[in-house]
C-alpha atoms as a PDB file:
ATOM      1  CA  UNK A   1     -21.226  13.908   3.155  1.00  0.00           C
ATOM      2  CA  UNK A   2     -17.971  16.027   3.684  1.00  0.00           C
ATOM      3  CA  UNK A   3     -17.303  14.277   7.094  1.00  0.00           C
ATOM      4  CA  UNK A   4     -16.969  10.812   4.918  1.00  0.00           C
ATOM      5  CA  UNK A   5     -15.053  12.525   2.167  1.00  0.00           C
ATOM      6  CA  UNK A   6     -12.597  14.132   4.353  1.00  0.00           C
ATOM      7  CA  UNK A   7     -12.669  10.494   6.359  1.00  0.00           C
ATOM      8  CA  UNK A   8     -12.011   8.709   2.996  1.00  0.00           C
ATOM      9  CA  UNK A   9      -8.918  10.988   2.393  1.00  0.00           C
ATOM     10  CA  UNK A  10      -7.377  10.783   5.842  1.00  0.00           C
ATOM     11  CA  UNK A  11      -7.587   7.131   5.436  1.00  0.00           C
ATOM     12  CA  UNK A  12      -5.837   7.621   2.112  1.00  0.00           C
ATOM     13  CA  UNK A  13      -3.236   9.735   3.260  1.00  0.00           C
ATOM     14  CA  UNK A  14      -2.553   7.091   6.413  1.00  0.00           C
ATOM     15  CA  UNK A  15      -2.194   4.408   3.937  1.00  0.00           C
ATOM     16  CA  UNK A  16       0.158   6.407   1.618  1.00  0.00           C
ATOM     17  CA  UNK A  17       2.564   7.105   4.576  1.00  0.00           C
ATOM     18  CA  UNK A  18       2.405   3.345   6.413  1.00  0.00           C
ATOM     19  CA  UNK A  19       3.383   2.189   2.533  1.00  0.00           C
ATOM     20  CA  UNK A  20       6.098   4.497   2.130  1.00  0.00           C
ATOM     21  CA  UNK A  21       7.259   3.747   5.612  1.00  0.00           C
ATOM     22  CA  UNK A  22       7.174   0.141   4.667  1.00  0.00           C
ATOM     23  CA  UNK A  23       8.745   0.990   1.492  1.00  0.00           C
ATOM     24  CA  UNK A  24      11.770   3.078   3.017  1.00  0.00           C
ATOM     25  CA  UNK A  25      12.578   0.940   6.445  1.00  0.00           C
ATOM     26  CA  UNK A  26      11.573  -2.806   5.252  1.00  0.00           C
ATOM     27  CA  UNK A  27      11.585  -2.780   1.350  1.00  0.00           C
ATOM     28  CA  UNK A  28      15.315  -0.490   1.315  1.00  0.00           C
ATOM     29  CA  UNK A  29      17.832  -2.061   3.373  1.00  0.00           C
ATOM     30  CA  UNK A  30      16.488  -5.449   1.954  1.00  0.00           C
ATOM     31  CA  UNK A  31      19.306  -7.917   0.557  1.00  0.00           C
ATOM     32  CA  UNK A  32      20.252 -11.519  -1.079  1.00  0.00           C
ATOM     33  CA  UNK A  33      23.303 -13.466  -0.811  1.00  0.00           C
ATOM     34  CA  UNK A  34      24.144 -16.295  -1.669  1.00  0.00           C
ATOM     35  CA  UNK A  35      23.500 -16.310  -5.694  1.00  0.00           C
ATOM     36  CA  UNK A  36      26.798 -14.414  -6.759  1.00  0.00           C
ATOM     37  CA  UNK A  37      26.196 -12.123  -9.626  1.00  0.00           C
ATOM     38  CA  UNK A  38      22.023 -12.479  -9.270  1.00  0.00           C
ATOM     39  CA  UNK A  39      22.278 -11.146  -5.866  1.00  0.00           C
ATOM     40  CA  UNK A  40      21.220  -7.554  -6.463  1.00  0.00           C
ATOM     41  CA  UNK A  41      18.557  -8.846  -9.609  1.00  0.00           C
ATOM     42  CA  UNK A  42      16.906 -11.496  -7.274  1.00  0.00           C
ATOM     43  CA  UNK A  43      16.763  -8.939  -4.338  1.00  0.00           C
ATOM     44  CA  UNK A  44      14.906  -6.086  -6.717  1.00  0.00           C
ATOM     45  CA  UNK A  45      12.436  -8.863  -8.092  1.00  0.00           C
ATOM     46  CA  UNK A  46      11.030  -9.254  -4.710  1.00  0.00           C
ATOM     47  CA  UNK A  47      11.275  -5.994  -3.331  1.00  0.00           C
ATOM     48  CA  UNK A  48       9.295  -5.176  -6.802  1.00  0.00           C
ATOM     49  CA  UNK A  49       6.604  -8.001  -6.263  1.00  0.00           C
ATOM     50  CA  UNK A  50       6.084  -6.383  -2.366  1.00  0.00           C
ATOM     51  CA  UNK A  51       5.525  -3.226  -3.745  1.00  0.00           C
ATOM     52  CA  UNK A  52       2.824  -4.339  -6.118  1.00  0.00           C
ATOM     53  CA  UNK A  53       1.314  -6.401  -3.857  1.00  0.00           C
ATOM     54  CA  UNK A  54       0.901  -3.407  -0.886  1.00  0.00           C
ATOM     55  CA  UNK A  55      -0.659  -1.309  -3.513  1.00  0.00           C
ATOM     56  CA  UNK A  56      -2.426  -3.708  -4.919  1.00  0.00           C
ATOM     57  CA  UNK A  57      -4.072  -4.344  -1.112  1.00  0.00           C
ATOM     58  CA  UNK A  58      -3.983  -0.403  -0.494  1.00  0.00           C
ATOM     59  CA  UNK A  59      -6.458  -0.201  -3.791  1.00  0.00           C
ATOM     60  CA  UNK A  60      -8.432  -2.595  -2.380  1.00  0.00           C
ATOM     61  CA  UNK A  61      -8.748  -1.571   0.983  1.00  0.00           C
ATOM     62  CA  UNK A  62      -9.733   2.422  -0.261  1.00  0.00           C
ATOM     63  CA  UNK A  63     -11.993   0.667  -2.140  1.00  0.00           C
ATOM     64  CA  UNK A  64     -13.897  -1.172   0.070  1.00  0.00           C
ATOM     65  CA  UNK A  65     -13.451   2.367   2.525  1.00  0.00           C
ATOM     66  CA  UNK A  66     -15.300   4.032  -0.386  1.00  0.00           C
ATOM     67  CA  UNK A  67     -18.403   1.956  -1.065  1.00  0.00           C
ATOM     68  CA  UNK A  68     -18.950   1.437   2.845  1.00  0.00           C
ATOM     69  CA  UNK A  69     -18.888   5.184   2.621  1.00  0.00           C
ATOM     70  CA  UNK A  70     -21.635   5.438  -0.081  1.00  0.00           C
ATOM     71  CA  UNK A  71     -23.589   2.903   0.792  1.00  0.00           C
ATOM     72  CA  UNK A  72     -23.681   4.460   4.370  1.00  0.00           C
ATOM     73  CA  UNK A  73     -24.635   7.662   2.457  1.00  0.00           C
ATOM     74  CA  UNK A  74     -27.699   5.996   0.212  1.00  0.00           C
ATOM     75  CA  UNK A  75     -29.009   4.782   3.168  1.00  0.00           C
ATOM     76  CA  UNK A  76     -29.222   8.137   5.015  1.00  0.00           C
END
């Protein structure tokens, strides 16, 4: 049981720091033109709706990590 615990929190941890890499080298430097003034709003709406969206799929992929975890660990 601690092997899949400490297995579930490395994976957690890896996703974390691939999201905040995403976050700092994709999601930063990020920019519109072409709208004048909206420029900076339209730019923050998406980086905002790619930032829900990778946690969104991180919740769902430590999710499924955790019940093939204890389902692995019923079965045993």
């Amino acid at each position: 049981m601690k092997s899949a615990l400490f297995g579930f929190l490395f994976g957690m941890w890896i996703l974390i720091l691939v999201g905040g890499g995403i976050a700092v080298t994709i999601l930063g430097p990020f920019s519109i033109s072409g709208f004048d003034e909206f420029d900076r709003f339209i730019g923050s709406v998406i980086k905002a709706i790619v930032a829900i969206l990778l946690v969104v799929m991180w919740i769902l992929i430590l999710s499924k990590l955790k019940n093939w975890i204890f389902r692995k660990e019923i079965k045993s």
